[in-house]
N, C-alpha and C. Protein backbone atom coordinates (compact mmCIF):
# COMPACT_ATOMS: atom_id res chain seq x y z
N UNK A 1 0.81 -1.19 0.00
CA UNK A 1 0.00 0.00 0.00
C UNK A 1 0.85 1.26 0.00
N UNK A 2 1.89 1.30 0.92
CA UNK A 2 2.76 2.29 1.05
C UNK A 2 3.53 2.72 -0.31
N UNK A 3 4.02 1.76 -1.10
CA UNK A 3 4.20 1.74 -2.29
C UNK A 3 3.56 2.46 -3.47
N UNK A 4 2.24 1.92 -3.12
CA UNK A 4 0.87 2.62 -4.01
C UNK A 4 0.89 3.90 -3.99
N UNK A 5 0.86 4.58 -2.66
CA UNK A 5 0.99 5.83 -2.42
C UNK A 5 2.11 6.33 -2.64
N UNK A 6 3.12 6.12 -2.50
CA UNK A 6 4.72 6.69 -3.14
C UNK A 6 4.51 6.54 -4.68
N UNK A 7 4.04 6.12 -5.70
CA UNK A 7 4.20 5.91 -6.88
C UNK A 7 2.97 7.07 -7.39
N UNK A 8 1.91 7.19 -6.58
CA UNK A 8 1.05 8.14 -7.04
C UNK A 8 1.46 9.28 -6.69
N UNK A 9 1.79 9.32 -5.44
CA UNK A 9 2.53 11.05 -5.28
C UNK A 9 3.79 11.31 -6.03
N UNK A 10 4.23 10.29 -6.99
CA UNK A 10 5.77 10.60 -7.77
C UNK A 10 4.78 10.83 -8.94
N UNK A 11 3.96 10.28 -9.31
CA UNK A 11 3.31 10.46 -10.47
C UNK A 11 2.52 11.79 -10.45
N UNK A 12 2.09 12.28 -9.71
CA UNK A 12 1.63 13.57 -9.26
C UNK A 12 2.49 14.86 -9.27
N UNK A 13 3.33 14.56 -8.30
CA UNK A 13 4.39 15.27 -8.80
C UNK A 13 5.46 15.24 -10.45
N UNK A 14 5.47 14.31 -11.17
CA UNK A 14 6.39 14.65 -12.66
C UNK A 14 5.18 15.09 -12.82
N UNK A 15 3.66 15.02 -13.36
CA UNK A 15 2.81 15.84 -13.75
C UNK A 15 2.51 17.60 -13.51
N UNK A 16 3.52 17.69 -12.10
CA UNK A 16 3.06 19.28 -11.90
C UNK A 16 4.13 19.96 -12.56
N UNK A 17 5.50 19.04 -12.50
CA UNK A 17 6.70 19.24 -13.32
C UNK A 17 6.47 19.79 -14.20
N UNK A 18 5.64 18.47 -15.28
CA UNK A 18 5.71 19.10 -16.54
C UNK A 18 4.95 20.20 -17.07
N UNK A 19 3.53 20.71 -15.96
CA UNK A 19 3.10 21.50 -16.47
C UNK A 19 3.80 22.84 -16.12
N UNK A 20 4.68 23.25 -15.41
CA UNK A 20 5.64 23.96 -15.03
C UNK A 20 6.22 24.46 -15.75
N UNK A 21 6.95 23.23 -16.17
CA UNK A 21 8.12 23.50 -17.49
C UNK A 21 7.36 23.72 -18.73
N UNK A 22 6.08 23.58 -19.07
CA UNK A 22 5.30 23.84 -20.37
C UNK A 22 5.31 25.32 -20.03
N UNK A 23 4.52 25.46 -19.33
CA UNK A 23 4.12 27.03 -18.67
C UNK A 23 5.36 28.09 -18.57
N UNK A 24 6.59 27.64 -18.34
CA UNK A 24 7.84 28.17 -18.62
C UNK A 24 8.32 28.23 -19.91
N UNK A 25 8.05 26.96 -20.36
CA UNK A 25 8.86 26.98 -22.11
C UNK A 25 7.34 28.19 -22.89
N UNK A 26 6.32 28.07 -22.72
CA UNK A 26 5.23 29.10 -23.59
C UNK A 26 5.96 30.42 -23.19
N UNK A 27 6.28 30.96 -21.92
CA UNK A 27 6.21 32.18 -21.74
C UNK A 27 7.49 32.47 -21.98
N UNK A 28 9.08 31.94 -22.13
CA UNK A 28 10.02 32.22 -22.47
C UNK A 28 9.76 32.56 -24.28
N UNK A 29 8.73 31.34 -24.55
CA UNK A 29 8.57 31.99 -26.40
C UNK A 29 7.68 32.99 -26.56
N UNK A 30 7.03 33.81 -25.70
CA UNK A 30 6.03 34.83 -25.93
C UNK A 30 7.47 35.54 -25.46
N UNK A 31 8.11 35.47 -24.95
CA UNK A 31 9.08 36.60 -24.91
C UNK A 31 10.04 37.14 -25.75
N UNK A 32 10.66 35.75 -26.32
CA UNK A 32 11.28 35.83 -27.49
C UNK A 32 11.05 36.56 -28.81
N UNK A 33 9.72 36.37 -28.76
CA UNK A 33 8.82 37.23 -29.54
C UNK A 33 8.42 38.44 -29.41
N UNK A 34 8.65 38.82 -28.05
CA UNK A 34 8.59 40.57 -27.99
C UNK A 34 9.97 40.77 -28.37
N UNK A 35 10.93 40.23 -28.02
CA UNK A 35 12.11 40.87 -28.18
C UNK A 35 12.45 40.78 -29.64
N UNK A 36 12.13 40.14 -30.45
CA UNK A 36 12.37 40.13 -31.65
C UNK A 36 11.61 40.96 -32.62
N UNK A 37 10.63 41.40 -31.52
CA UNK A 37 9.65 42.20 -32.59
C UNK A 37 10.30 43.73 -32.04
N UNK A 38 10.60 43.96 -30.79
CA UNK A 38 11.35 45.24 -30.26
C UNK A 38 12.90 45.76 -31.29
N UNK A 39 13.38 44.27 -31.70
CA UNK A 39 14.59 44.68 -32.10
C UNK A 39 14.15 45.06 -33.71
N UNK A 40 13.22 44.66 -34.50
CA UNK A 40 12.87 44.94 -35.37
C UNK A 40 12.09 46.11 -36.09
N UNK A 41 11.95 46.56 -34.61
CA UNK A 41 10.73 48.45 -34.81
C UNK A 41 12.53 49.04 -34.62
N UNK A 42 13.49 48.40 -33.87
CA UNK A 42 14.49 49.70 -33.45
C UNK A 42 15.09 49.44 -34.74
N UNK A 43 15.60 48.24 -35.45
CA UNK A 43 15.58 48.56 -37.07
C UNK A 43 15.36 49.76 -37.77
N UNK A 44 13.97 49.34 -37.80
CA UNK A 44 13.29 50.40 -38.01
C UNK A 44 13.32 51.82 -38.10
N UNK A 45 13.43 52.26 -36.93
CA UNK A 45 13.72 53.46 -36.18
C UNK A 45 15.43 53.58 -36.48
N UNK A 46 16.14 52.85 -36.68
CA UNK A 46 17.79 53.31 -37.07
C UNK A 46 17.10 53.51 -38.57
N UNK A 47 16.78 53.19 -39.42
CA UNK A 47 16.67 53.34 -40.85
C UNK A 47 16.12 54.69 -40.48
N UNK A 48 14.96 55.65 -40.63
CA UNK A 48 14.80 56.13 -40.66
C UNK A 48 15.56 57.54 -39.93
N UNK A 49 16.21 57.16 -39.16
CA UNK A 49 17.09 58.05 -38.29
C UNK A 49 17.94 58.42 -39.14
N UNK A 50 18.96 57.45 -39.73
CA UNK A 50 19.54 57.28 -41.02
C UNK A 50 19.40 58.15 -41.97
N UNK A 51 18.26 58.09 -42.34
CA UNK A 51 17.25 58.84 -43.86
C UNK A 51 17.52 60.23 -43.14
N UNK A 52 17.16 60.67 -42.16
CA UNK A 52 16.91 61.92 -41.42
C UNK A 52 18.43 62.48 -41.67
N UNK A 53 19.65 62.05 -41.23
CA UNK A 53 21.01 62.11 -41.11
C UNK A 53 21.24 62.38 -42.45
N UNK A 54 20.97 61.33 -43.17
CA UNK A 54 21.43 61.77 -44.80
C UNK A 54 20.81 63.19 -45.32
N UNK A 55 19.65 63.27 -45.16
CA UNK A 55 18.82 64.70 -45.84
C UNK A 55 19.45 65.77 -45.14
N UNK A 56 19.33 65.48 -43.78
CA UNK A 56 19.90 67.00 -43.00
C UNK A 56 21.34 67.09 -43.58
N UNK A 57 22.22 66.11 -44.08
CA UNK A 57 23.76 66.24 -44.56
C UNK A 57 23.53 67.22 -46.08
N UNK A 58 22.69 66.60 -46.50
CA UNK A 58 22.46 67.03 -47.58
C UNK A 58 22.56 68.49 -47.91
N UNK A 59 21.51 69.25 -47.05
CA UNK A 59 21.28 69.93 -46.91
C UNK A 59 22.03 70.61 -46.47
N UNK A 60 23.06 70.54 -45.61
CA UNK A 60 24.02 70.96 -44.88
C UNK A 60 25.38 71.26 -46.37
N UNK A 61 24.87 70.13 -47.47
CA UNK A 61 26.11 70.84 -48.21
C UNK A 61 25.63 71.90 -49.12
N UNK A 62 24.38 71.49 -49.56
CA UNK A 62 23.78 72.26 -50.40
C UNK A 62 23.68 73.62 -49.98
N UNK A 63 23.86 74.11 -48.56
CA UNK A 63 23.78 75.35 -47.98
C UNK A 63 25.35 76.08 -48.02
N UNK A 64 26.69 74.82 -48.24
CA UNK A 64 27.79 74.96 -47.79
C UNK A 64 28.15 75.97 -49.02
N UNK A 65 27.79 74.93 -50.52
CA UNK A 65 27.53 75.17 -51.89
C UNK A 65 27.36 76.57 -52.00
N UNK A 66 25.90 76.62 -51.51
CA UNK A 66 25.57 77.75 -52.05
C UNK A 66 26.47 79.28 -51.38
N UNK A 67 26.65 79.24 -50.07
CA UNK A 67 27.52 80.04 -49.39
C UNK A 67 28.85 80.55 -49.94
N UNK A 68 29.42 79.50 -50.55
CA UNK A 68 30.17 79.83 -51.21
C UNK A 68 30.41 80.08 -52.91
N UNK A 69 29.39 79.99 -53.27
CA UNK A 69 28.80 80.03 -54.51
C UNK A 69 29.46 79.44 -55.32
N UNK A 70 30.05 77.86 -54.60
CA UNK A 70 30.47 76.61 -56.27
C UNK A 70 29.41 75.61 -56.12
N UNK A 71 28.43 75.46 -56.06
CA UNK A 71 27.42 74.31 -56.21
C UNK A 71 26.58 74.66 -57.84
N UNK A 72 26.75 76.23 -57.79
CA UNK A 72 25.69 76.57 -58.76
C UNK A 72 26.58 77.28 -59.88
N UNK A 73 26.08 77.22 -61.30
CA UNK A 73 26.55 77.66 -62.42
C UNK A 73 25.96 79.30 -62.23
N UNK A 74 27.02 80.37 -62.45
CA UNK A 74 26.75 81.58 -62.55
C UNK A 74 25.93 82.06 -61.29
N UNK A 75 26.02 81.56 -59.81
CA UNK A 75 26.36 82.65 -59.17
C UNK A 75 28.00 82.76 -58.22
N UNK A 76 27.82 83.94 -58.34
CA UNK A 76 29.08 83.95 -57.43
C UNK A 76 29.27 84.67 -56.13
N UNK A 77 30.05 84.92 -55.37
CA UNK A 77 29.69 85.56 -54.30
C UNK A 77 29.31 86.98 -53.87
N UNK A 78 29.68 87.69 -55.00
CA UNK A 78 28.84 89.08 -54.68
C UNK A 78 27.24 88.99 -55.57
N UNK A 79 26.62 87.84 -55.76
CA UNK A 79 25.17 88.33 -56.01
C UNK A 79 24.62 88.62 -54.70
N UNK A 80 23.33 88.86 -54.77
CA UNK A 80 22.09 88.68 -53.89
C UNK A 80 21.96 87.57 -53.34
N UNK A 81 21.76 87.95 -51.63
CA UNK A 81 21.23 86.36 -51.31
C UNK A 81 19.90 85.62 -51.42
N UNK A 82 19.15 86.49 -52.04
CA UNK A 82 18.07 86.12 -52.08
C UNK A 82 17.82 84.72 -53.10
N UNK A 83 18.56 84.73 -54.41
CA UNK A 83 18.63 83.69 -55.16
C UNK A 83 18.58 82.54 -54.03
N UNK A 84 20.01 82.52 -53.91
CA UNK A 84 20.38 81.72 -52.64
C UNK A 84 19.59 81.21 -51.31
N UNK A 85 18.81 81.51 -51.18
CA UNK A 85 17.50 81.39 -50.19
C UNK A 85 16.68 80.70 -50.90
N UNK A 86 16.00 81.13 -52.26
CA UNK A 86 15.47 80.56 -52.77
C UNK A 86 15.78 79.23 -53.13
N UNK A 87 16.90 78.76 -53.65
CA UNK A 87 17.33 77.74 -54.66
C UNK A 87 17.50 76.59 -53.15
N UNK A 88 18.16 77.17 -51.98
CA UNK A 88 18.26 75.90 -50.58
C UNK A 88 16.65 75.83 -49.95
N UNK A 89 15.74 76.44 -50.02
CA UNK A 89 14.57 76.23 -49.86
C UNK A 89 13.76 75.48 -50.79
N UNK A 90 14.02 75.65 -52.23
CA UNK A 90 13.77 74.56 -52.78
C UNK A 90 14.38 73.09 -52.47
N UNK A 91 15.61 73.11 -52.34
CA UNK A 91 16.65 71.56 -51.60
C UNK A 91 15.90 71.31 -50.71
N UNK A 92 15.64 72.24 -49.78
CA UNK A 92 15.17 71.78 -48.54
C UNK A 92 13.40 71.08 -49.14
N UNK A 93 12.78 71.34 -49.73
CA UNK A 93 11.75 70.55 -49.93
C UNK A 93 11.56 68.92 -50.78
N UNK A 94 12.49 69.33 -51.96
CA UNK A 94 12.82 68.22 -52.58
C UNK A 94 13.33 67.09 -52.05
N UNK A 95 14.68 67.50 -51.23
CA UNK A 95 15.14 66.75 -50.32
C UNK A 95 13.81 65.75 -48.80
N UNK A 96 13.01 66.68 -48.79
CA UNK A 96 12.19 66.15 -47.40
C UNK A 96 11.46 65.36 -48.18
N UNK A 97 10.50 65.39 -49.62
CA UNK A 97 9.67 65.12 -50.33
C UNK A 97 10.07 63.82 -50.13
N UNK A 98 11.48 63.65 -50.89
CA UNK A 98 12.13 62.34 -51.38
C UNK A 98 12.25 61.28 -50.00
N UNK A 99 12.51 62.24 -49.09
CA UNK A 99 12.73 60.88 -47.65
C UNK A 99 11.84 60.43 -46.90
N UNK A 100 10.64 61.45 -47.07
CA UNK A 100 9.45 61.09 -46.66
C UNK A 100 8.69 59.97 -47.78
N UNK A 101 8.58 60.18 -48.53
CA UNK A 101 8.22 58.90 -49.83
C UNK A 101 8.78 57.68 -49.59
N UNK A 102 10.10 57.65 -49.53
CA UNK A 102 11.16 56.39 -48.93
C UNK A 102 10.53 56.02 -48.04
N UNK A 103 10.25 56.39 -46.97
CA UNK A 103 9.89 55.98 -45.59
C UNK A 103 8.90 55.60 -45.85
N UNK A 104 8.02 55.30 -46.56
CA UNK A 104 6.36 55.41 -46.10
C UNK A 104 6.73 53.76 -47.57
């Protein structure tokens, strides 16, 4: 009898085991799965950071360009700055147009 009862409480117990270790192995893979989906938005988020870095560079030469007036054919440095305002305000849109399109 004593037997009987030692074999059912061992059997009782690997059963709580295993639902333990099920209940552990599900929630270690629901985790795995956030983290893989976390590392994949920060992807994400570097690409576009990226895109942001490149346009603002861009822009940064296209302003350098124009400042010094070798980016553009026929102006030079004693025109008006107003050209010059104009022509990096256009960059500046073309340029956003284009990285915003990319992104999306």
């Amino acid at each position: 009898m004593s037997q009987r009862r030692a074999e059912q409480k061992d059997r009782l117990r690997a059963e709580s085991d295993y639902r333990v270790n099920l209940k552990a192995e599900l929630e270690i893979r629901h985790l795995h799965e956030k983290l893989d989906n976390l590392i994949s938005k920060q992807w994400q988020r570097l690409a576009e950071i990226q895109q942001i870095v490149y346009r603002d560079l861009l822009i940064v030469v296209a302003a350098r360009n124009l400042r010094l007036g070798s980016g553009i054919t026929g102006v030079s440095r004693r025109t008006n700055a107003a050209p010059n305002l104009q022509i990096l305000t256009y960059l500046l849109t073309t340029v956003r147009i284009k990285v915003v399109s990319q992104a999306l």
